[in-house]
PDB file of N, CA and C in Angstrom:
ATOM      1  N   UNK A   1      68.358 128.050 130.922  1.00  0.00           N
ATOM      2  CA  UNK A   1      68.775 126.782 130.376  1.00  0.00           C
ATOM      3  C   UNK A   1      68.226 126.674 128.951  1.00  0.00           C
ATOM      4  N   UNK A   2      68.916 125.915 127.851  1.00  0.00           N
ATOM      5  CA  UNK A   2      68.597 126.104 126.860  1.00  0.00           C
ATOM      6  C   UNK A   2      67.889 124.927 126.376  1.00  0.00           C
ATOM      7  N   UNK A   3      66.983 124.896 125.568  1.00  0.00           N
ATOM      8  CA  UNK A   3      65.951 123.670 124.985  1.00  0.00           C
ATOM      9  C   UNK A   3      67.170 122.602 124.491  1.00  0.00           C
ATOM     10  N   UNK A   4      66.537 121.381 125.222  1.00  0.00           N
ATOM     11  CA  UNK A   4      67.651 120.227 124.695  1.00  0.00           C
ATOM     12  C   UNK A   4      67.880 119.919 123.383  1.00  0.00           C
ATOM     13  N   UNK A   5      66.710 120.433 122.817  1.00  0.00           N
ATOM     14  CA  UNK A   5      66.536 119.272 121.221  1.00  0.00           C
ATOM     15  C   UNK A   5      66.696 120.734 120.001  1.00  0.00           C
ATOM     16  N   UNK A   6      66.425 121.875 120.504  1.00  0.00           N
ATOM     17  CA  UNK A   6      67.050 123.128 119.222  1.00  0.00           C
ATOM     18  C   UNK A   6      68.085 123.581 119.479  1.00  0.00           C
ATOM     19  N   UNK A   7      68.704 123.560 121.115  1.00  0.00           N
ATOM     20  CA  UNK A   7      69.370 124.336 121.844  1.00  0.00           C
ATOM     21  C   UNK A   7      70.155 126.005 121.306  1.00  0.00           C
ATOM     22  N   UNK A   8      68.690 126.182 120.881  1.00  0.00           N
ATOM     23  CA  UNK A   8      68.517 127.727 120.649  1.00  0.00           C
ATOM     24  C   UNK A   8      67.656 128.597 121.323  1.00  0.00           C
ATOM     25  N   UNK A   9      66.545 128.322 122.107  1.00  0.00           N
ATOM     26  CA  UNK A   9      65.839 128.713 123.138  1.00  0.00           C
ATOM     27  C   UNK A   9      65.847 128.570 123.938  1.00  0.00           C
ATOM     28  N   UNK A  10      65.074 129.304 125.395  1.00  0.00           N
ATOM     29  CA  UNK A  10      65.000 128.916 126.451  1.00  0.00           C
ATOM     30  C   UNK A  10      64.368 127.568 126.725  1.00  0.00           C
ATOM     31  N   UNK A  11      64.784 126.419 127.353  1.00  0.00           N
ATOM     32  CA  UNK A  11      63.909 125.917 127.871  1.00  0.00           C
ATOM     33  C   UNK A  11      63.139 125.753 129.079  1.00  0.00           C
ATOM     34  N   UNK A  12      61.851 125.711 128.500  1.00  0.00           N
ATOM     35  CA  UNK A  12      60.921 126.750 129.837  1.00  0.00           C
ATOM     36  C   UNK A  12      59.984 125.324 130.283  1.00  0.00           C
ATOM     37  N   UNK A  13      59.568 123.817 129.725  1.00  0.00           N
ATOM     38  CA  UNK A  13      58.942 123.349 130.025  1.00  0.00           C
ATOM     39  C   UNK A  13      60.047 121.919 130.098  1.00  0.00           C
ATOM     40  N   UNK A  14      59.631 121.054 131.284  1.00  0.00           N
ATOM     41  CA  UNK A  14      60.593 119.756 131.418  1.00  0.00           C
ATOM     42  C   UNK A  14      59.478 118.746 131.147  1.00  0.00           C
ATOM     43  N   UNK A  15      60.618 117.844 130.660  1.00  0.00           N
ATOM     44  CA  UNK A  15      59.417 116.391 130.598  1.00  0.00           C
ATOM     45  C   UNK A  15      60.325 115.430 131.734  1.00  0.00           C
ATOM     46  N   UNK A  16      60.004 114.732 131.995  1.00  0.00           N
ATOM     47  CA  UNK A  16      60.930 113.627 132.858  1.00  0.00           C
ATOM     48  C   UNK A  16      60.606 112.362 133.042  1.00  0.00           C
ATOM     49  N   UNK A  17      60.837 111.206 132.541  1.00  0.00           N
ATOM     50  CA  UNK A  17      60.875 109.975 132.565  1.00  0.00           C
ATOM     51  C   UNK A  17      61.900 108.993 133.133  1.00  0.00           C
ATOM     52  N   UNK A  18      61.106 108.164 133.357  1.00  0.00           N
ATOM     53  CA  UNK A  18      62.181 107.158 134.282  1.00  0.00           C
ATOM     54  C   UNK A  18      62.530 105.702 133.272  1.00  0.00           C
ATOM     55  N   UNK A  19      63.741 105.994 133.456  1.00  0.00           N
ATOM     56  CA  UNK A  19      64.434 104.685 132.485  1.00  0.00           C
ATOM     57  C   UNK A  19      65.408 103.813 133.460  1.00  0.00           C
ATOM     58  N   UNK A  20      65.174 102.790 133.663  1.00  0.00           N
ATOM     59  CA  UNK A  20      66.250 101.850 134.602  1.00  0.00           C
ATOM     60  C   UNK A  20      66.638 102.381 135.721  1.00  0.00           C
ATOM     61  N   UNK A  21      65.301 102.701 136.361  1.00  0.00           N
ATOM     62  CA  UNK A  21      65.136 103.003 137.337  1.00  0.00           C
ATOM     63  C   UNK A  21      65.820 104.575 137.918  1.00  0.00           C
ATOM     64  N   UNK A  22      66.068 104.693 136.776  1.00  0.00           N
ATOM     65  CA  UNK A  22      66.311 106.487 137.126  1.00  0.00           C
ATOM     66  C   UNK A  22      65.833 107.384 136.364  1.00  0.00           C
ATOM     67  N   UNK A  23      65.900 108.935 136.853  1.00  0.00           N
ATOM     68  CA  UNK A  23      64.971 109.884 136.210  1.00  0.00           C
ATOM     69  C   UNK A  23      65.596 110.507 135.316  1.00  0.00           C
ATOM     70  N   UNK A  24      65.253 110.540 133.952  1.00  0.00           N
ATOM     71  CA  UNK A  24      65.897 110.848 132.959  1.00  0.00           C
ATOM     72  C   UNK A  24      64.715 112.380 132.709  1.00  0.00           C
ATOM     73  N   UNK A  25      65.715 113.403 132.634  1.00  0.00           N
ATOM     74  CA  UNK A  25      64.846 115.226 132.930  1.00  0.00           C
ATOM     75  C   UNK A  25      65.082 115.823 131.041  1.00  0.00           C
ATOM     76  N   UNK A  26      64.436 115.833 130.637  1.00  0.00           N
ATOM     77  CA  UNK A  26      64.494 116.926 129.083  1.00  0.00           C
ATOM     78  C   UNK A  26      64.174 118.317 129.354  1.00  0.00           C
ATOM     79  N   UNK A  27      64.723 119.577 129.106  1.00  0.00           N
ATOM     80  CA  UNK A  27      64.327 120.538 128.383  1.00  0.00           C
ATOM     81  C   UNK A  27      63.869 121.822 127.571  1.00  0.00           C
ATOM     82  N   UNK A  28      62.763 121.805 127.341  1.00  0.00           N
ATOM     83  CA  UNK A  28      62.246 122.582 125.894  1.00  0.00           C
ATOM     84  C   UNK A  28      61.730 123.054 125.699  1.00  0.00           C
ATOM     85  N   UNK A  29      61.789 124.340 124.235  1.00  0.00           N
ATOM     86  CA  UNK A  29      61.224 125.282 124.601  1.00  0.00           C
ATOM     87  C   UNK A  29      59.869 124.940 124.187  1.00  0.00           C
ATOM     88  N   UNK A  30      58.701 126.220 124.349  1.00  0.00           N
ATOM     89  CA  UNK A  30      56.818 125.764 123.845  1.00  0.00           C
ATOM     90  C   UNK A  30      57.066 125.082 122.248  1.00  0.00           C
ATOM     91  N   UNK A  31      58.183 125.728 121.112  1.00  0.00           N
ATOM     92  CA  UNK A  31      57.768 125.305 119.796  1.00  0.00           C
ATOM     93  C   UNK A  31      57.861 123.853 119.861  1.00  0.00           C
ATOM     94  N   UNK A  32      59.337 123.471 120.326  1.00  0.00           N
ATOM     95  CA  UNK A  32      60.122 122.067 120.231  1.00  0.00           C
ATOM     96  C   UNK A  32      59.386 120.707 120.408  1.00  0.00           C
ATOM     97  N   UNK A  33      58.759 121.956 122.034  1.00  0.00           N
ATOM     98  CA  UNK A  33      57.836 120.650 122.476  1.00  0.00           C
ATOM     99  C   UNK A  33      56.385 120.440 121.948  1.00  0.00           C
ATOM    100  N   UNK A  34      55.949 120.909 121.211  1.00  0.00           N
ATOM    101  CA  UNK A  34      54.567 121.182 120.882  1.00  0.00           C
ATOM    102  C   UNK A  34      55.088 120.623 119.194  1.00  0.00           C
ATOM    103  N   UNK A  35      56.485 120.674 118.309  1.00  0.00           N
ATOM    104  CA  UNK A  35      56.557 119.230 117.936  1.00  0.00           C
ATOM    105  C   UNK A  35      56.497 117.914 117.820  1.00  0.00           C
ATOM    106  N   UNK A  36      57.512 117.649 119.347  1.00  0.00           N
ATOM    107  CA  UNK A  36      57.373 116.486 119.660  1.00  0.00           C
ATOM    108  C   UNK A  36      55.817 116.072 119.686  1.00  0.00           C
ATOM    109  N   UNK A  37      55.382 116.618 120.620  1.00  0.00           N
ATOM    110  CA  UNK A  37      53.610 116.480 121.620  1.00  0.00           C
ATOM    111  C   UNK A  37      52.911 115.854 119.642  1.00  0.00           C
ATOM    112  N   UNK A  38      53.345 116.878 118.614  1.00  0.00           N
ATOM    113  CA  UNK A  38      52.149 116.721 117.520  1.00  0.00           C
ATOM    114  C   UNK A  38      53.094 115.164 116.252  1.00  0.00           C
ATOM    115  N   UNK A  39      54.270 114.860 117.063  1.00  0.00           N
ATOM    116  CA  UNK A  39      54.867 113.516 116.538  1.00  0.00           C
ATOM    117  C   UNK A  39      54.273 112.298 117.058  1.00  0.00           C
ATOM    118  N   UNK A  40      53.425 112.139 118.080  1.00  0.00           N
ATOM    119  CA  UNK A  40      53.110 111.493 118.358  1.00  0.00           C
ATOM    120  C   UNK A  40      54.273 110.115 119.201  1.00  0.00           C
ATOM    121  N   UNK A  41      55.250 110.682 119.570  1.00  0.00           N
ATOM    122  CA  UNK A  41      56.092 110.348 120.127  1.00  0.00           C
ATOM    123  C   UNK A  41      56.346 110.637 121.392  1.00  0.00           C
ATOM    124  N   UNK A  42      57.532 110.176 122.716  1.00  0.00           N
ATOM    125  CA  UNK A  42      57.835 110.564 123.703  1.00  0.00           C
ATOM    126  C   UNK A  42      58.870 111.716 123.643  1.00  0.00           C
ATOM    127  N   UNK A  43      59.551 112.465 124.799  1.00  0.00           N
ATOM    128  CA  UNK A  43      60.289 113.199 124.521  1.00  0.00           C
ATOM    129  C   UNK A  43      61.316 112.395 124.536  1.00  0.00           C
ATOM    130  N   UNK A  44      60.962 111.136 125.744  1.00  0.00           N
ATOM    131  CA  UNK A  44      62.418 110.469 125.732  1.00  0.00           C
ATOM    132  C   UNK A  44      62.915 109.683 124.327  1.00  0.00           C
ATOM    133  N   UNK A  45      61.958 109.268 123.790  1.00  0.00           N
ATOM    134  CA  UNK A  45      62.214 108.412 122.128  1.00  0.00           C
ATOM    135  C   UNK A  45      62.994 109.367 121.049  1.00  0.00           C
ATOM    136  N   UNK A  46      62.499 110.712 121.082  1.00  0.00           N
ATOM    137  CA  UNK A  46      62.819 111.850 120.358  1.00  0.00           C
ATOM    138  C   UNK A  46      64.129 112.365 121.016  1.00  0.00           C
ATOM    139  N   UNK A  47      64.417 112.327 122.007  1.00  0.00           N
ATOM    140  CA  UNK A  47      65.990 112.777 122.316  1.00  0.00           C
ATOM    141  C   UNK A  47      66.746 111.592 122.176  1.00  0.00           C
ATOM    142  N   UNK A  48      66.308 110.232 122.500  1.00  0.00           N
ATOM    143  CA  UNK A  48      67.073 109.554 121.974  1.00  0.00           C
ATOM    144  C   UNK A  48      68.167 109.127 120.478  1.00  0.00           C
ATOM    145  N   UNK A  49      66.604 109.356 119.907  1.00  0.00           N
ATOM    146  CA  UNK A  49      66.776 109.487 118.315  1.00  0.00           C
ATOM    147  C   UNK A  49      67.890 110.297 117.696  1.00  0.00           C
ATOM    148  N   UNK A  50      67.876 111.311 118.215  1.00  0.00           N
ATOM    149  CA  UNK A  50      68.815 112.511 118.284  1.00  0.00           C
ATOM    150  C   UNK A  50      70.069 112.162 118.720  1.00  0.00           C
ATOM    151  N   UNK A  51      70.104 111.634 119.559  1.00  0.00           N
ATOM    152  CA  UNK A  51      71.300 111.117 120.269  1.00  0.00           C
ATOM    153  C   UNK A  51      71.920 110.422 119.077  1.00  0.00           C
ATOM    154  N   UNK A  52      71.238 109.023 118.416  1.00  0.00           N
ATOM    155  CA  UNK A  52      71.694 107.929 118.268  1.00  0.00           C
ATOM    156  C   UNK A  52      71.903 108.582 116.218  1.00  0.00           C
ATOM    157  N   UNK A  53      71.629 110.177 116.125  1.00  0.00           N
ATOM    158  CA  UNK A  53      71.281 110.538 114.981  1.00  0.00           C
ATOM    159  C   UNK A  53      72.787 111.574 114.838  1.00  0.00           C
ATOM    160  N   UNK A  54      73.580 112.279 116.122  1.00  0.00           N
ATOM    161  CA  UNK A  54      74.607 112.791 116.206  1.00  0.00           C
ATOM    162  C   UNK A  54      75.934 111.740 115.507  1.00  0.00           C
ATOM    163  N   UNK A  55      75.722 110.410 116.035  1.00  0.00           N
ATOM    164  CA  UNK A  55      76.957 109.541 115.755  1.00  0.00           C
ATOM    165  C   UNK A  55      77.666 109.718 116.726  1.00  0.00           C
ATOM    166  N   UNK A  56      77.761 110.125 117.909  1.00  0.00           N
ATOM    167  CA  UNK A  56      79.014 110.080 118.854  1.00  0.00           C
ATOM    168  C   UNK A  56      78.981 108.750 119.612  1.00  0.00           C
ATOM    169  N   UNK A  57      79.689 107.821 119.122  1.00  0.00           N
ATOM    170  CA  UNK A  57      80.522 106.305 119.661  1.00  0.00           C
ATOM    171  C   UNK A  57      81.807 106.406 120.216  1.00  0.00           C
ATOM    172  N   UNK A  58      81.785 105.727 121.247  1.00  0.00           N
ATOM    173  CA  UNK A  58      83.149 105.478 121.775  1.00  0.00           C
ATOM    174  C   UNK A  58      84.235 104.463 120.911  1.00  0.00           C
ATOM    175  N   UNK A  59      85.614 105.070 120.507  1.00  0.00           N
ATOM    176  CA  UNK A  59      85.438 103.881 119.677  1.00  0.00           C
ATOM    177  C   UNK A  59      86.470 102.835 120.197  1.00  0.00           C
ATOM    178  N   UNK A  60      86.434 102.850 121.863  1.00  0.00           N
ATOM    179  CA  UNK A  60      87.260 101.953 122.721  1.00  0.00           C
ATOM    180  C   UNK A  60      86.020 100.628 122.862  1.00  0.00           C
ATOM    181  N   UNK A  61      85.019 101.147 123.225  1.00  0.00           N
ATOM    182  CA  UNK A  61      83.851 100.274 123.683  1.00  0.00           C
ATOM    183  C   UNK A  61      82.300 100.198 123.005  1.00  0.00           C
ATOM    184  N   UNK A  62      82.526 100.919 122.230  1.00  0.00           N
ATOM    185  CA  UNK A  62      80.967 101.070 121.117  1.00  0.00           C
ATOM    186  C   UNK A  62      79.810 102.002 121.614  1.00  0.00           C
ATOM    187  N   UNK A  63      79.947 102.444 123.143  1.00  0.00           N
ATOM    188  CA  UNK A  63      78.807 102.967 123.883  1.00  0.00           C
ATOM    189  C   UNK A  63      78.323 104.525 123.167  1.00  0.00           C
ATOM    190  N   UNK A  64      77.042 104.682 123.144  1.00  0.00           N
ATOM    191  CA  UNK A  64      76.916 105.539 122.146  1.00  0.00           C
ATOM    192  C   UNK A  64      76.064 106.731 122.681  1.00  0.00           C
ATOM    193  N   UNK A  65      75.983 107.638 122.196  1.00  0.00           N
ATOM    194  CA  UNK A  65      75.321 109.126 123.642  1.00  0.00           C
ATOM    195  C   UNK A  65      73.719 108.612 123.767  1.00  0.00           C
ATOM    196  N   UNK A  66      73.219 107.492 123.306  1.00  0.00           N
ATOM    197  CA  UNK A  66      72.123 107.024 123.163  1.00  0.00           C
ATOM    198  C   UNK A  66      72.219 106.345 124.515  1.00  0.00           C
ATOM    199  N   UNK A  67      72.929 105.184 124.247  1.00  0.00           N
ATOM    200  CA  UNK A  67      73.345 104.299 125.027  1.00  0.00           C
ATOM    201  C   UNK A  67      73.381 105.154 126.893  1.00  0.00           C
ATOM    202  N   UNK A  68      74.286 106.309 126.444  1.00  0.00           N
ATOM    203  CA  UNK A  68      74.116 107.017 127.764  1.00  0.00           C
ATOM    204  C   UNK A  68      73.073 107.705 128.133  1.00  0.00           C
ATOM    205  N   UNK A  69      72.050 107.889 126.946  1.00  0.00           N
ATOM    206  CA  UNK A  69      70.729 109.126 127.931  1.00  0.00           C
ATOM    207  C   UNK A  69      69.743 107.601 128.381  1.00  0.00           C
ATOM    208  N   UNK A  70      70.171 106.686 128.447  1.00  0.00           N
ATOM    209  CA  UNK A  70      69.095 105.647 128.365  1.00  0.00           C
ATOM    210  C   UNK A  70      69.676 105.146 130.170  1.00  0.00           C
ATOM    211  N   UNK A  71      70.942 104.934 130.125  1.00  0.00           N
ATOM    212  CA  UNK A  71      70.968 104.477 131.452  1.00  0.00           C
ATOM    213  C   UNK A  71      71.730 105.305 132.176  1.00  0.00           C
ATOM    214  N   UNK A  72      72.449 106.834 132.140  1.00  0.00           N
ATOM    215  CA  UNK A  72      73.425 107.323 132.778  1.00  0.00           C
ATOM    216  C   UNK A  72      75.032 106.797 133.037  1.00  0.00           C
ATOM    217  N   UNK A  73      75.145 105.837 131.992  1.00  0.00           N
ATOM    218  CA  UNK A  73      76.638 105.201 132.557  1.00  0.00           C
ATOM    219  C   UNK A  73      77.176 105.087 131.622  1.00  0.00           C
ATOM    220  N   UNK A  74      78.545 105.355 131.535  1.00  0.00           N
ATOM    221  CA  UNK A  74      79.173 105.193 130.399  1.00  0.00           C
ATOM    222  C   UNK A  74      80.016 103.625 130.047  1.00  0.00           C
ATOM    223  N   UNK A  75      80.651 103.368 129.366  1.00  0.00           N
ATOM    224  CA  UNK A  75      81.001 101.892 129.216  1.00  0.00           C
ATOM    225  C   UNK A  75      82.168 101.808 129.830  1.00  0.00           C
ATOM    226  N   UNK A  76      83.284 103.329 129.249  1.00  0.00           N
ATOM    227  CA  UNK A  76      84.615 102.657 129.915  1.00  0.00           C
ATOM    228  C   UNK A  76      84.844 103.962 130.207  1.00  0.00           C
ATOM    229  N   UNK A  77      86.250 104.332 130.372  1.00  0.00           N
ATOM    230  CA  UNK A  77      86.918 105.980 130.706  1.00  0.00           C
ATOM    231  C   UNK A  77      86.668 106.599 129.465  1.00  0.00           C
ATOM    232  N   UNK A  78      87.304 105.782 128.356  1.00  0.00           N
ATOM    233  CA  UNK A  78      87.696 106.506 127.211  1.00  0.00           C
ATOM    234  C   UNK A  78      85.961 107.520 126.539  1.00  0.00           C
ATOM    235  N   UNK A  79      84.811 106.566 127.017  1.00  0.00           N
ATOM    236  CA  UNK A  79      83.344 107.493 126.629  1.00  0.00           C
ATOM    237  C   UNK A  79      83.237 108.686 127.204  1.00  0.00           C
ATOM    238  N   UNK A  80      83.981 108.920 128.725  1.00  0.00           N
ATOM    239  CA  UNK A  80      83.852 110.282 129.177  1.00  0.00           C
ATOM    240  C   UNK A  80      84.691 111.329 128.175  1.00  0.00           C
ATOM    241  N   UNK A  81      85.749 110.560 127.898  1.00  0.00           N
ATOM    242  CA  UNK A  81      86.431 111.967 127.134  1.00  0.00           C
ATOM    243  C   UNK A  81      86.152 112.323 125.883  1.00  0.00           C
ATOM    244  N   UNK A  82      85.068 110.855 125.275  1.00  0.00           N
ATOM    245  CA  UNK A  82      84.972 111.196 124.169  1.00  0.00           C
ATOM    246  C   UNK A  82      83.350 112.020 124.175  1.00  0.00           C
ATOM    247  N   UNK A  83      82.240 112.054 125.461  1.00  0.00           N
ATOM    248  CA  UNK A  83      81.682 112.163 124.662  1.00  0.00           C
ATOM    249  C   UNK A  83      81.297 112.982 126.391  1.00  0.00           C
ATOM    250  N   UNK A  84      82.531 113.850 126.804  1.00  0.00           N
ATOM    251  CA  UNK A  84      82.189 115.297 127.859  1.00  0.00           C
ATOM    252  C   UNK A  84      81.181 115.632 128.066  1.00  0.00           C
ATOM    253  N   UNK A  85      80.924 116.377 126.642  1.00  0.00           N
ATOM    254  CA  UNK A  85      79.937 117.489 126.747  1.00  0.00           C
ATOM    255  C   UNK A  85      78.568 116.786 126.579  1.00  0.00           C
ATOM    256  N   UNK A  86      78.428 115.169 126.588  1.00  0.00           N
ATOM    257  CA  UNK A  86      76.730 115.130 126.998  1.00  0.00           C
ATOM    258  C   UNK A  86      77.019 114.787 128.290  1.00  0.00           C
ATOM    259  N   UNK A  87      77.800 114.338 129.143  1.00  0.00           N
ATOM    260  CA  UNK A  87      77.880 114.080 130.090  1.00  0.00           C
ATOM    261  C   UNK A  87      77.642 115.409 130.779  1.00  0.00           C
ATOM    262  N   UNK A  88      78.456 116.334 130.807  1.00  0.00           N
ATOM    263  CA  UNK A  88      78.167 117.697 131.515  1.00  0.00           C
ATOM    264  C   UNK A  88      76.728 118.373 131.084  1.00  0.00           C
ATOM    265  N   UNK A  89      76.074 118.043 130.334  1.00  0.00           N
ATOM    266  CA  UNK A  89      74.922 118.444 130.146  1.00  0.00           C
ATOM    267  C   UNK A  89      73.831 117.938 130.849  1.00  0.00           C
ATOM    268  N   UNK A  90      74.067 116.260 130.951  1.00  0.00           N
ATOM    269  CA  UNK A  90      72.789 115.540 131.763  1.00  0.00           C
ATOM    270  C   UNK A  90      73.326 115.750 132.894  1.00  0.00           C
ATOM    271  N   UNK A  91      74.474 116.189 133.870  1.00  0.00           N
ATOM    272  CA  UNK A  91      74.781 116.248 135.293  1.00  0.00           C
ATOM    273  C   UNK A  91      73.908 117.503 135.072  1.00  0.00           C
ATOM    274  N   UNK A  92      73.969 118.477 134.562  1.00  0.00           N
ATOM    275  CA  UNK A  92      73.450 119.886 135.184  1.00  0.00           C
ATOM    276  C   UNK A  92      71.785 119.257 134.644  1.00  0.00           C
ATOM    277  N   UNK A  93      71.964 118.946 134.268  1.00  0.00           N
ATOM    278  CA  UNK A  93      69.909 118.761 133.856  1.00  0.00           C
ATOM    279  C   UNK A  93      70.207 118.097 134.794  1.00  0.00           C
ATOM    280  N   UNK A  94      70.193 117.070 135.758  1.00  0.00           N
ATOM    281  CA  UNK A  94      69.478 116.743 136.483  1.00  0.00           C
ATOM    282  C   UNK A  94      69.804 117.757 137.956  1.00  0.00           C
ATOM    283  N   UNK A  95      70.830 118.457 137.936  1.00  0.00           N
ATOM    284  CA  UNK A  95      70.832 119.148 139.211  1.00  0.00           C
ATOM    285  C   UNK A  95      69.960 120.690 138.571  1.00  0.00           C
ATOM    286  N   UNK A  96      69.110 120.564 137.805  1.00  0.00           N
ATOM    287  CA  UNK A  96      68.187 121.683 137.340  1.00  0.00           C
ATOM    288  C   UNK A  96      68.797 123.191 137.045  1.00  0.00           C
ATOM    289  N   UNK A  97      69.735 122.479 135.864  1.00  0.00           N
ATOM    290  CA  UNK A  97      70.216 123.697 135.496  1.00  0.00           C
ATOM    291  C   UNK A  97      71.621 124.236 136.143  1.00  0.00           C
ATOM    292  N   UNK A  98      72.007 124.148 137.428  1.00  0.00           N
ATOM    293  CA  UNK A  98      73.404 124.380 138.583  1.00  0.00           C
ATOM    294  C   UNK A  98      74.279 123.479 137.478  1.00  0.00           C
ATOM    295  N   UNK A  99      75.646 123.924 137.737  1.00  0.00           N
ATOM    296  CA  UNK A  99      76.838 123.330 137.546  1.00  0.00           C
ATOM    297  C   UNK A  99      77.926 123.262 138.960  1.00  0.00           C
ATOM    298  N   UNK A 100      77.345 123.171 139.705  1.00  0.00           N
ATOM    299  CA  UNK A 100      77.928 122.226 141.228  1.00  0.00           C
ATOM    300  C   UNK A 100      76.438 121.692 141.976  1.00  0.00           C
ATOM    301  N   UNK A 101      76.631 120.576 142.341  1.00  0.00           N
ATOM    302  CA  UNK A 101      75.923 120.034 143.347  1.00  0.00           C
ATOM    303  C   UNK A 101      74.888 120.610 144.244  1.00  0.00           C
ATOM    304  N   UNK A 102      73.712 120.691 144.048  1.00  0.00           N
ATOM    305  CA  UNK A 102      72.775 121.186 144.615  1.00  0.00           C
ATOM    306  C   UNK A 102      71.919 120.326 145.917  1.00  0.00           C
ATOM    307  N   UNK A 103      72.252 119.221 146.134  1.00  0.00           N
ATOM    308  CA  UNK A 103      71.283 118.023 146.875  1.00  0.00           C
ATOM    309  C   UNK A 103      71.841 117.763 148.232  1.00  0.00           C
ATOM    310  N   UNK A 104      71.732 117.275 148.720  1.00  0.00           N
ATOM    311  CA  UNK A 104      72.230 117.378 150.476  1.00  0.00           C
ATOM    312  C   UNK A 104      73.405 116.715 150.003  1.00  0.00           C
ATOM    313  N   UNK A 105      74.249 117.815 151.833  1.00  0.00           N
ATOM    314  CA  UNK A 105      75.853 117.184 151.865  1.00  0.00           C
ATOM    315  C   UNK A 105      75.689 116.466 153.239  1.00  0.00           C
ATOM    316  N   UNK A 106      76.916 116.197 154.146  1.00  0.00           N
ATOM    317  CA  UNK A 106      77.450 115.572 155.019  1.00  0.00           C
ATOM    318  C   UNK A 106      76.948 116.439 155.988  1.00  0.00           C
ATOM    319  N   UNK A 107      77.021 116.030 157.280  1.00  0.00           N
ATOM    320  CA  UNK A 107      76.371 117.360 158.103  1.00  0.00           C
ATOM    321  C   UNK A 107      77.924 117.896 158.142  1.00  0.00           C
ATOM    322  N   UNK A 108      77.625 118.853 158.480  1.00  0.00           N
ATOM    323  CA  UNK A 108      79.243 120.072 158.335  1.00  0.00           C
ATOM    324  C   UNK A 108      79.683 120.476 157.396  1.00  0.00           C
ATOM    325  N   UNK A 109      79.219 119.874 155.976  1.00  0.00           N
ATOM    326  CA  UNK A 109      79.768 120.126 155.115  1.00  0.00           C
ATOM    327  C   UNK A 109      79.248 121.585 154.586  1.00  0.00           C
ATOM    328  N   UNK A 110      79.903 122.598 154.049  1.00  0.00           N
ATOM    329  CA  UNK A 110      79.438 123.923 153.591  1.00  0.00           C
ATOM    330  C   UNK A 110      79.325 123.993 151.963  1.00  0.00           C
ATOM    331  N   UNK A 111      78.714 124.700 151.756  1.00  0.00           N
ATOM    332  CA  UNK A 111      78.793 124.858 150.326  1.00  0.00           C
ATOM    333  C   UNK A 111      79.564 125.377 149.678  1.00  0.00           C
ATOM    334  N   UNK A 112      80.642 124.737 148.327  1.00  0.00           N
ATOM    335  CA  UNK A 112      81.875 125.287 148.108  1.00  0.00           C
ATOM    336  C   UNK A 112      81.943 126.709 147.714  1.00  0.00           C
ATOM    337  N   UNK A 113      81.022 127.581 147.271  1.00  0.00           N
ATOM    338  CA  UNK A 113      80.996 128.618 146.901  1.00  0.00           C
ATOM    339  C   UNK A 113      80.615 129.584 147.324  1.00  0.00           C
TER     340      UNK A 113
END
């Protein structure tokens, strides 16, 4: 998995914080984070920043990739299409890296793959 905030390295260390009552997972590699750690900042403030530093707004509903690493929800349809690829990024960060569903199914249910 690649460091959230250079996404040029591995990322080998997670931070994880809870925002509105859910667990929001970062991450990054030793340099990135041993930035942040000497900013005197959180990781979550610092990916935010980033977020809210890309510019990606919906421009049906205003919701902004900030807006989404803060609570997981987007505002309307039109934020999923506009703004995919953070969405597919925080689903696999929180299923640790997988891109299908890793967490309990139904009893009977098999695993699709």
């Amino acid at each position: 998995m690649l460091c959230d905030f250079c996404r040029k390295r591995e990322g080998v260390l997670t931070d994880r914080t809870v925002v509105n009552n859910g667990m929001v997972e970062f991450h990054f590699c030793e340099e990135c984070y041993a930035d942040i750690r000497r900013s005197g900042h959180s990781a979550f403030e610092v990916m935010s920043r980033l977020a809210a530093r890309e510019g990606k707004e919906c421009p049906v509903c205003g919701t902004t990739t900030a807006d989404f690493a803060a609570s997981f929800m987007f505002g309307c349809p039109e934020c999923y299409r506009n703004m995919q690829k953070t969405a597919v990024g925080a689903a696999e960060a929180s299923q640790g890296g997988a891109s299908v569903h890793v967490g309990k199914r139904p009893k009977g249910e098999r695993n699709a793959g």
